[in-house]
Structure formats: C-alpha cells, structure tokens
N, C-alpha and C. Protein backbone atom coordinates (compact mmCIF):
# COMPACT_ATOMS: atom_id res chain seq x y z
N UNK A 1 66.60 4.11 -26.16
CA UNK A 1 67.06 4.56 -24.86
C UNK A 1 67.33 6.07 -24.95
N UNK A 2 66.87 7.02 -23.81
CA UNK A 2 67.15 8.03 -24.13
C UNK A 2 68.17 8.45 -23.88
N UNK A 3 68.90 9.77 -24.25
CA UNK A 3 70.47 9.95 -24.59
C UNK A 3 71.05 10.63 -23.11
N UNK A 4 70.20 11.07 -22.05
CA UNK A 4 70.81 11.31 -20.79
C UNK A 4 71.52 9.74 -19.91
N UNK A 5 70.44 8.54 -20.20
CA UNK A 5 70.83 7.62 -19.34
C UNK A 5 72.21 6.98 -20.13
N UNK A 6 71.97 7.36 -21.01
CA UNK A 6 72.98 6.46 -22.37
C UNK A 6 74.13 6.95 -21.94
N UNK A 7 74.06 8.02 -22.00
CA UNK A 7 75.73 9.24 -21.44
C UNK A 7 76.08 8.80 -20.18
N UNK A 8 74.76 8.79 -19.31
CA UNK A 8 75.88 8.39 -17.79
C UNK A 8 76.15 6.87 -17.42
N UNK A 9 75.26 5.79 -18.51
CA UNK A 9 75.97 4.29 -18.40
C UNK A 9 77.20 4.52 -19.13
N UNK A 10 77.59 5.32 -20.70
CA UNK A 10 78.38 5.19 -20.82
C UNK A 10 79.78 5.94 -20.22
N UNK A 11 79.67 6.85 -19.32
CA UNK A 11 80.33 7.27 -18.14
C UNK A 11 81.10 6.35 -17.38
N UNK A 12 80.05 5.86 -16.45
CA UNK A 12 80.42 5.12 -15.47
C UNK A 12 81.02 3.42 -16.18
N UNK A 13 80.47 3.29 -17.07
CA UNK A 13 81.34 1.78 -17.57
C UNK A 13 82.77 2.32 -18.31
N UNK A 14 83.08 3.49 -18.80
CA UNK A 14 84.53 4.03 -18.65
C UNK A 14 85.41 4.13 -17.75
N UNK A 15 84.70 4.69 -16.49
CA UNK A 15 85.20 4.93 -14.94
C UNK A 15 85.57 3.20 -14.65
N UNK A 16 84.98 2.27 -14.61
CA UNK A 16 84.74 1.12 -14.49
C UNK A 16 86.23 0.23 -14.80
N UNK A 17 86.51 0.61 -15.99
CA UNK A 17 87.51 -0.52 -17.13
C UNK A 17 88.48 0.71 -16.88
N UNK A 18 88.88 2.35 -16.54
CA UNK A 18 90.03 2.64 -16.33
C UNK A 18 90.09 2.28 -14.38
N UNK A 19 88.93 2.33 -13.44
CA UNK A 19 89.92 1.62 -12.49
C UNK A 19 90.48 0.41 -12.43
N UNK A 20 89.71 -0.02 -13.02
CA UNK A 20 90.20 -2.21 -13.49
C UNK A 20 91.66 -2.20 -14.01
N UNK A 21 91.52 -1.24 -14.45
CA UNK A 21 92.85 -1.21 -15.36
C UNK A 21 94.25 -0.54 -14.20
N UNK A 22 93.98 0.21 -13.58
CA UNK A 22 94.85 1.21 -12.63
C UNK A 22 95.35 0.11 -11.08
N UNK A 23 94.07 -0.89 -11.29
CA UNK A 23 94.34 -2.11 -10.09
C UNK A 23 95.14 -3.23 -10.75
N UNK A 24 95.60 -3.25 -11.31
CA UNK A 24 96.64 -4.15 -11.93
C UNK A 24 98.01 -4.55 -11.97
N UNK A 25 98.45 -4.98 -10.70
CA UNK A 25 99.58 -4.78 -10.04
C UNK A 25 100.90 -5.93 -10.54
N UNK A 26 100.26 -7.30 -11.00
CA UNK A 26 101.18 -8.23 -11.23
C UNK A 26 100.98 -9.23 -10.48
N UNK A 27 101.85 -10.30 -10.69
CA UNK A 27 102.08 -11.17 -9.52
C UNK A 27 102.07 -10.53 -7.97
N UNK A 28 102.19 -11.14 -6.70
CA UNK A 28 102.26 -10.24 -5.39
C UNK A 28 103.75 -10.32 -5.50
N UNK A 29 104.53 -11.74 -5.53
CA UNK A 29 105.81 -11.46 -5.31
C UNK A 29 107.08 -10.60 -6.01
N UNK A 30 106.16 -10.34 -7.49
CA UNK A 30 107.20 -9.45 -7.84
C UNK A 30 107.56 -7.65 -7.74
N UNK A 31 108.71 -7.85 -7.71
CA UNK A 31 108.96 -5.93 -6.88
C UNK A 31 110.34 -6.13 -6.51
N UNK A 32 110.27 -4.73 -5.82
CA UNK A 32 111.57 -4.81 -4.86
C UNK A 32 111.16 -4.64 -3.40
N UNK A 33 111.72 -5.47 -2.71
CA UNK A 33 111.49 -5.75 -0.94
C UNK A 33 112.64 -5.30 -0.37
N UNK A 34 112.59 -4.67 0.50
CA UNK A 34 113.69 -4.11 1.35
C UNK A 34 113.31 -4.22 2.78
N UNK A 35 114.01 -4.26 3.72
CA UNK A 35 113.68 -4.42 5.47
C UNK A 35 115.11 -4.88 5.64
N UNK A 36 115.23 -5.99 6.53
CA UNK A 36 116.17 -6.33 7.54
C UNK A 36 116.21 -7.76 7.83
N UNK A 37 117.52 -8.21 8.02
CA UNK A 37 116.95 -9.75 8.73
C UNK A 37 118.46 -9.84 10.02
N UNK A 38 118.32 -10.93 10.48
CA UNK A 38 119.60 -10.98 11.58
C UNK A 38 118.88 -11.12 13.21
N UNK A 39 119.97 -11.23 13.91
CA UNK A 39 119.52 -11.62 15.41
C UNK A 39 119.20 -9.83 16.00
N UNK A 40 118.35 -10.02 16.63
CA UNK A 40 117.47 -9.07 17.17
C UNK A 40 118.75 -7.68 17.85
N UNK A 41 119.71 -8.16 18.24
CA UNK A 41 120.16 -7.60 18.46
C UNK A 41 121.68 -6.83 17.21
N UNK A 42 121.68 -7.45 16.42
CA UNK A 42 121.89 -6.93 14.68
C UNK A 42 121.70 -7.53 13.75
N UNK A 43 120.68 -6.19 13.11
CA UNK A 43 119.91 -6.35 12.23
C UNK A 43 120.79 -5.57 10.94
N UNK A 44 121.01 -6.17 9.75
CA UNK A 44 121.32 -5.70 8.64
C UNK A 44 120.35 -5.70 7.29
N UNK A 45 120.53 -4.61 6.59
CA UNK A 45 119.76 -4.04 5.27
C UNK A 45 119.59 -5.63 4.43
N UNK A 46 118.64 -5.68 4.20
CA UNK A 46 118.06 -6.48 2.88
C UNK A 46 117.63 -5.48 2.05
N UNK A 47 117.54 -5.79 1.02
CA UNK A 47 117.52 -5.60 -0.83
C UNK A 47 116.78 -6.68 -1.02
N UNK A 48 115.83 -7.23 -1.91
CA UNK A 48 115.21 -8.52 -2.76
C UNK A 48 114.76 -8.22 -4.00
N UNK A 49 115.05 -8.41 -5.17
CA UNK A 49 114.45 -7.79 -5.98
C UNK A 49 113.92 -9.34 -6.92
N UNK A 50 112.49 -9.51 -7.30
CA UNK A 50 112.11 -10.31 -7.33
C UNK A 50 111.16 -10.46 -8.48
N UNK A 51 111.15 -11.02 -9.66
CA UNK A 51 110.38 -11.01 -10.86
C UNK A 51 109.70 -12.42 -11.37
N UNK A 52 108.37 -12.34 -12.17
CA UNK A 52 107.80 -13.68 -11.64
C UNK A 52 107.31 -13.61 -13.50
N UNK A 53 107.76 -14.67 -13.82
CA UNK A 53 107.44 -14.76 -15.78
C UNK A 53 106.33 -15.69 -16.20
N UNK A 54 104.99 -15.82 -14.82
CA UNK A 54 104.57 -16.95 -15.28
C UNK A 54 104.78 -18.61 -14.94
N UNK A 55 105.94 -18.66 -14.96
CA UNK A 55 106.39 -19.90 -14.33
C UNK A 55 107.26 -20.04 -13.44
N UNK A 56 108.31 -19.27 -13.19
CA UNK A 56 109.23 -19.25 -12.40
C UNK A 56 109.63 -17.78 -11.87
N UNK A 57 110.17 -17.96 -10.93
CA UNK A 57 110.26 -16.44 -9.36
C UNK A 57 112.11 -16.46 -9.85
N UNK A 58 112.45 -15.51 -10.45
CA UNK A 58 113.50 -15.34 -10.29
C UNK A 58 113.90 -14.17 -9.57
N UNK A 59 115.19 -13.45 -9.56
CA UNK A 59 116.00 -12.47 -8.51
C UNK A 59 117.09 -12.02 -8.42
N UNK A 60 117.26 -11.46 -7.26
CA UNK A 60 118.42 -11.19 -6.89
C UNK A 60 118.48 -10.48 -5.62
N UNK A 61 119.23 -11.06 -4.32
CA UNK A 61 119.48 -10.59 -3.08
C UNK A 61 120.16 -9.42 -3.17
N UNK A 62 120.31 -8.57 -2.63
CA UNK A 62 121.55 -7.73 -2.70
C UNK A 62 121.93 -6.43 -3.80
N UNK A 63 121.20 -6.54 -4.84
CA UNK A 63 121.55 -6.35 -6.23
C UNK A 63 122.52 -5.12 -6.11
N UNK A 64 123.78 -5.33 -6.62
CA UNK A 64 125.13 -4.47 -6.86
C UNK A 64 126.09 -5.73 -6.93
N UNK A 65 127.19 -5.18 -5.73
CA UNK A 65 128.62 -5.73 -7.09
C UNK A 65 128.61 -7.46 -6.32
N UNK A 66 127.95 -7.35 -4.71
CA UNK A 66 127.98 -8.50 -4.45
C UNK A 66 126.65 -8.99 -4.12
N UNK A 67 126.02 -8.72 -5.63
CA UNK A 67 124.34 -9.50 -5.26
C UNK A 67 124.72 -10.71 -5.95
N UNK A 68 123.26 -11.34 -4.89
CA UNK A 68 123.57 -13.00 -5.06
C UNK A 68 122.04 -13.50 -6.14
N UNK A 69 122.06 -14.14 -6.91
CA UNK A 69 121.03 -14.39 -7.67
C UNK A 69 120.46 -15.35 -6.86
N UNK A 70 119.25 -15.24 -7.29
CA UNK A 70 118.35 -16.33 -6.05
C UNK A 70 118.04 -17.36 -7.35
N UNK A 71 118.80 -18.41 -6.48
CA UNK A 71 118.77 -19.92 -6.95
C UNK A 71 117.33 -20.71 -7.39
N UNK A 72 116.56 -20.59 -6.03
CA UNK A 72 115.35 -21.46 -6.00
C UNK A 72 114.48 -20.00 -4.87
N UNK A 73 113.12 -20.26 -5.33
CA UNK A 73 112.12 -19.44 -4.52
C UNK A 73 110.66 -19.83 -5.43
N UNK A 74 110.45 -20.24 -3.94
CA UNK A 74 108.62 -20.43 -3.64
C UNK A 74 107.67 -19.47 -3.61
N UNK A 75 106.48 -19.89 -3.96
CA UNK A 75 105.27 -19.00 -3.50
C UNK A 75 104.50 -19.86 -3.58
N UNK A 76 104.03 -20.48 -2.12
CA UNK A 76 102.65 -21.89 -1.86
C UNK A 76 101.75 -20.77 -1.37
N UNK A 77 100.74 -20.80 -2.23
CA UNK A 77 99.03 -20.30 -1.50
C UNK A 77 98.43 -21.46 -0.65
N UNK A 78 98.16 -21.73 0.87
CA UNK A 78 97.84 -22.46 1.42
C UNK A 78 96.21 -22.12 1.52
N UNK A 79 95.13 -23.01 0.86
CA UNK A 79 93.94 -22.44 0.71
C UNK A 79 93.37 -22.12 2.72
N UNK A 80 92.54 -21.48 2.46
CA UNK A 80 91.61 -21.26 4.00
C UNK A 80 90.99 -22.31 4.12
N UNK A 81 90.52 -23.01 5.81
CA UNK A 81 89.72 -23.96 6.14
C UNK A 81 88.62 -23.04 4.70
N UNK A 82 87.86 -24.12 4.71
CA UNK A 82 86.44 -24.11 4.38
C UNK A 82 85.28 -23.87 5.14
N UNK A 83 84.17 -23.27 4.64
CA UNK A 83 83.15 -22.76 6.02
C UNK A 83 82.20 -23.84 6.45
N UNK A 84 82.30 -23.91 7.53
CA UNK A 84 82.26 -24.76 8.74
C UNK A 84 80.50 -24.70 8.51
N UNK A 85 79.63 -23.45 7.94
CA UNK A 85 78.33 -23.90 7.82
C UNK A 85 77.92 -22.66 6.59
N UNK A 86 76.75 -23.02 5.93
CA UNK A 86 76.16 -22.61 4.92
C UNK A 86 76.26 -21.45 5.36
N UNK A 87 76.48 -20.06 4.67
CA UNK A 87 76.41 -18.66 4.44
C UNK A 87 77.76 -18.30 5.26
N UNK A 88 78.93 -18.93 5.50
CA UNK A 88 79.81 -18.59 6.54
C UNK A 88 80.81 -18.28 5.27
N UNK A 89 82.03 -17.59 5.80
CA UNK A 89 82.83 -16.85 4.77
C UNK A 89 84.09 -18.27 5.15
N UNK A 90 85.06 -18.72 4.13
CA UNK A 90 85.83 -19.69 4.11
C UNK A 90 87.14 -18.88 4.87
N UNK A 91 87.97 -19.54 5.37
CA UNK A 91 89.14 -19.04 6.21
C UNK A 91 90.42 -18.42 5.45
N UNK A 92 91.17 -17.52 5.50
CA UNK A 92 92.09 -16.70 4.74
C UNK A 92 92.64 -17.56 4.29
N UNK A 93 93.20 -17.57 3.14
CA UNK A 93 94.48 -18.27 2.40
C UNK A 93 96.00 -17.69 3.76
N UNK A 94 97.29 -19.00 3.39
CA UNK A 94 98.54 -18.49 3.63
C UNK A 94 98.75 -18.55 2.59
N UNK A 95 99.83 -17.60 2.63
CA UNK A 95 100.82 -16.92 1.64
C UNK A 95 102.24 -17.13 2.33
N UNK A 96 102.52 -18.34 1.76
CA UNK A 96 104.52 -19.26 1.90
C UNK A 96 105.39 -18.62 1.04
N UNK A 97 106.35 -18.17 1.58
CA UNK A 97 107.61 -18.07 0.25
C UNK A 97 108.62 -18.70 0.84
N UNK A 98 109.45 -18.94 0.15
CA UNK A 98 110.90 -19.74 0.21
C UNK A 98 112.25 -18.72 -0.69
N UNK A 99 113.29 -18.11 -0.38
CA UNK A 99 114.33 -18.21 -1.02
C UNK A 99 115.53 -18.85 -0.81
N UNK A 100 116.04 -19.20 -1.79
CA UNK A 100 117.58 -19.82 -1.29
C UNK A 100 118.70 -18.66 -2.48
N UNK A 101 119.67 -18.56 -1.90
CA UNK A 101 120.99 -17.97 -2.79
C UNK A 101 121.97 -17.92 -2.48
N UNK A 102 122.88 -18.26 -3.30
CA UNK A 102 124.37 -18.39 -2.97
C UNK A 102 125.08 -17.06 -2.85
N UNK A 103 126.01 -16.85 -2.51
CA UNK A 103 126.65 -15.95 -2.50
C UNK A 103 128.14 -15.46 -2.22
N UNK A 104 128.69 -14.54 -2.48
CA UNK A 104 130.30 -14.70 -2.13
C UNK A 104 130.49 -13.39 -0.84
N UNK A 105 131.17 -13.72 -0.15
CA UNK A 105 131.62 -13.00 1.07
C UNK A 105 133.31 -12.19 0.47
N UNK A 106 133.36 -11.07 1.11
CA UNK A 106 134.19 -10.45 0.69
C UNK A 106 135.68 -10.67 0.20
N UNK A 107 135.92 -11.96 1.03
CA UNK A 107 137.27 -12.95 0.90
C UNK A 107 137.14 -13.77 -0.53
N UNK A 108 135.78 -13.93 -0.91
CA UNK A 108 135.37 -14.53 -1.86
C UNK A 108 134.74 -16.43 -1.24
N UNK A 109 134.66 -16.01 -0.13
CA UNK A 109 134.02 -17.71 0.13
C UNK A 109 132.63 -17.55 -0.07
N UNK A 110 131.82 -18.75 0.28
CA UNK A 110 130.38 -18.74 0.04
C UNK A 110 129.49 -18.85 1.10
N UNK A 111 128.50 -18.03 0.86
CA UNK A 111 127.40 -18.01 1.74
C UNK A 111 126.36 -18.44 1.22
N UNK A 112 125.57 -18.96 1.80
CA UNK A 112 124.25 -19.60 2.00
C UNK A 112 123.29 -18.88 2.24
N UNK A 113 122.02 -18.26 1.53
CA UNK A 113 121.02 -17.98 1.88
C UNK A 113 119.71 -18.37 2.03
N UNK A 114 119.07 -18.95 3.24
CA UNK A 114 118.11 -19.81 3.02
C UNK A 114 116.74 -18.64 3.96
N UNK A 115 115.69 -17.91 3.14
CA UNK A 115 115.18 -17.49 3.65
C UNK A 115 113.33 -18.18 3.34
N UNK A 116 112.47 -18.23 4.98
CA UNK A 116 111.31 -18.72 4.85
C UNK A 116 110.34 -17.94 5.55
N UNK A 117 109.22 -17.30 4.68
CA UNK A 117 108.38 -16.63 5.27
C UNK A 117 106.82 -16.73 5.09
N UNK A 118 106.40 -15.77 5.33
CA UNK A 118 104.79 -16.00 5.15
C UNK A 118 104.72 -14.22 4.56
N UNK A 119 103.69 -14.40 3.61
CA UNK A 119 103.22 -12.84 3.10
C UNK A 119 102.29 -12.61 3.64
N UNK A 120 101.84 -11.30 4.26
CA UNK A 120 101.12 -10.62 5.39
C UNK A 120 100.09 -9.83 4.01
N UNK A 121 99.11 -9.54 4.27
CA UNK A 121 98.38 -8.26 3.18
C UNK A 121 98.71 -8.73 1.85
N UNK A 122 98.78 -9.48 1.05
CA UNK A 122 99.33 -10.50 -0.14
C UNK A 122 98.43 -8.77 -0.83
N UNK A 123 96.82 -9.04 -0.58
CA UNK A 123 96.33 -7.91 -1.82
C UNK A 123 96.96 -6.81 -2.06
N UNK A 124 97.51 -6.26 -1.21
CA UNK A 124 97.94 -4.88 -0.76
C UNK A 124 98.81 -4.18 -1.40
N UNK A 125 98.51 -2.93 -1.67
CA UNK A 125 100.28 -2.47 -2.73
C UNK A 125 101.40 -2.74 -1.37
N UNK A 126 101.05 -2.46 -0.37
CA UNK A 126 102.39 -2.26 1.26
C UNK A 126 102.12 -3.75 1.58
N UNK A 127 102.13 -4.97 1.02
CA UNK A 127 102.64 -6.34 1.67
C UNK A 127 103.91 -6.41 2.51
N UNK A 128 103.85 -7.33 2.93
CA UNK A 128 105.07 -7.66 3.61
C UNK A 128 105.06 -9.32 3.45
N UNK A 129 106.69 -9.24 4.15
CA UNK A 129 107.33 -11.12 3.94
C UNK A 129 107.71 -11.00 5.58
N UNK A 130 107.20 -11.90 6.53
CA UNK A 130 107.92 -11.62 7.56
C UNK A 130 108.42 -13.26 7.65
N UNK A 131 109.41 -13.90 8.76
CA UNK A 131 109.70 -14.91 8.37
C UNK A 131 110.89 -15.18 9.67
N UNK A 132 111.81 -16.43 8.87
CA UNK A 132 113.03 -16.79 9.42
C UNK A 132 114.45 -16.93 8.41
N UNK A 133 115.39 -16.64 9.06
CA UNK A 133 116.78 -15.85 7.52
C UNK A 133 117.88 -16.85 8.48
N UNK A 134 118.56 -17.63 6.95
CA UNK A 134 119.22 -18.52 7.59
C UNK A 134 120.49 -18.25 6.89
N UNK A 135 121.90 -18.12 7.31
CA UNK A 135 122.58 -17.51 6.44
C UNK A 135 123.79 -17.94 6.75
N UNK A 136 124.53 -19.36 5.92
CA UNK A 136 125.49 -20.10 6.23
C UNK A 136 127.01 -19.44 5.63
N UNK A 137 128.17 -19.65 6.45
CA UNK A 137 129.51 -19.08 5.72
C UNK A 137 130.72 -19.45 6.24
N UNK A 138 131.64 -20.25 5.80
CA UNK A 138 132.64 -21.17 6.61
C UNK A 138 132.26 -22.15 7.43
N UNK A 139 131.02 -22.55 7.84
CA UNK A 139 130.41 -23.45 8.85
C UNK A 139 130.30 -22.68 9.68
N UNK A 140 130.43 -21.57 9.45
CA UNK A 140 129.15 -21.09 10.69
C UNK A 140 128.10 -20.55 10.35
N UNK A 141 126.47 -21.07 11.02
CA UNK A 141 125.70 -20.62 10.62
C UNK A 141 124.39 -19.55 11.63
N UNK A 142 124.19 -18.80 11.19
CA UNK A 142 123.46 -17.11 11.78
C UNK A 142 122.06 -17.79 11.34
N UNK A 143 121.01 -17.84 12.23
CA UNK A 143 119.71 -17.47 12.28
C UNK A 143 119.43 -15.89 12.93
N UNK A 144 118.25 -15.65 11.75
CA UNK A 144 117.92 -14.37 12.87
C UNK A 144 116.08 -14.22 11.85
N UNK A 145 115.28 -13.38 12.44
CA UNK A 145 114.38 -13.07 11.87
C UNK A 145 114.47 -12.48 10.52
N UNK A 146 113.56 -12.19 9.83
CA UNK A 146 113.64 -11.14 8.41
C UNK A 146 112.12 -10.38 8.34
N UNK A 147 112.30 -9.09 7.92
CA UNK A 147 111.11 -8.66 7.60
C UNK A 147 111.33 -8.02 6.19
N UNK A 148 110.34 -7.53 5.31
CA UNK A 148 110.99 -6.93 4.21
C UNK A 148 109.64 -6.60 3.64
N UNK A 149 109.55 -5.50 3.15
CA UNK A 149 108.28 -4.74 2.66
C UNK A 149 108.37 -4.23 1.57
N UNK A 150 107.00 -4.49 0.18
CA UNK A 150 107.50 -4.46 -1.08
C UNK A 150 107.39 -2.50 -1.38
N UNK A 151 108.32 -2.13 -2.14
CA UNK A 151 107.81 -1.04 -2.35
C UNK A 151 107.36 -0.48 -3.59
C-alpha cells in the first residue's frame, strides 16, 4: 500500500476512536438535575444528584444539610411500536423514571418524596425529566409538576 493512503487511513481511524471516545457520557440518568417542581403557581428549586453502578440508581435530593437520599428509583426503557411495514423506521423508545425519598422537614418530621417522569432527549448531553412531584408531610399532601435538566 502506498504510504500517502496509509497516512490518511491512519489519520482518520485516529480521528475515529478519539471521537468514540469524547461521546462517552455514562448511563443517561446519572448527573446532577436541577429545575423545579410544585403547583404552578409555586414552584421551588430541585437539586437531584443521581449515580448509576451498573445495577442500581442511587442519590440524593437536595444534597446539603437537609438532603434526602433517594430510597428507590427507576429507569424503564419502554421499547417503540415496531414498524408497521418492511423498510419503515420502529417507533421511539420511552424513557420512565421513578424516585422516592424520605426526608426531614425543618421541625424534624418526615416527608415523602414520590417523584414520576418521563426523559425527553435521553441521547442528549441537555436531557430532561419532566413529570409529576408528589410530596407528603404531616398528612398533608402537595402535587405539583417537576421539570429538571441534567447539567
């Protein structure tokens, strides 16, 4: 082979294996997510900070003096319909998450965090979780939306 083509295959198969390498982000759910959740008319700061070992999604809501460790959390890939005819592209996957976490309120009682969403752009470095935030404390319990975007 002569030594011009040799130089620019071996070029471009360098270029090749360092972008492969530079696209290598992790799991989707792990990071830190920040946005908001609460009734439309107040909305308060979320924090999520979220790490994935392979087998299990662990965390932490809040993370400082009153973050709440996240108990239990999901990630269901719901596959796409299938294509309906030969050469047709199959239907998007969903992307489910689930968190739950306990937590202490300033008096020191407990709160309930039960949050359920769907991941928007899963490939994306800018995903998002948008969803529903359920958030129990003395028996009373707050629904409100959540959004939260990884950064």
């Amino acid at each position: 082979m002569p030594a011009r083509p040799l130089r620019l295959f071996c070029l471009l198969s360098c270029l090749l294996i360092a972008a492969t390498a530079f696209a290598q982000e992790g799991h989707p759910i792990k990071g830190t997510w920040v946005g908001y959740w609460g009734p439309t008319a107040t909305q308060n700061r979320v924090v999520i900070v979220m790490d994935y070992d392979g087998k299990t999604i662990s965390g932490t809501v809040n993370p400082g003096s009153y973050g709440a460790p996240v108990k239990l959390a999901r990630f269901d890939i719901i596959p796409g319909k299938p294509p309906a005819k030969p050469g047709e592209l199959p239907g998007e996957p969903t992307f489910k998450v689930h968190i739950e976490a306990d937590a202490k309120d300033a008096k020191g009682g407990s709160i309930t965090i039960i949050a359920d969403g769907t991941m928007q752009e899963a490939a994306l470095p800018n995903r998002f979780i948008t969803g529903t935030w359920t958030q129990t404390s003395g028996g009373n319990t707050v629904k409100g939306d959540f959004r939260i975007r990884r950064q």
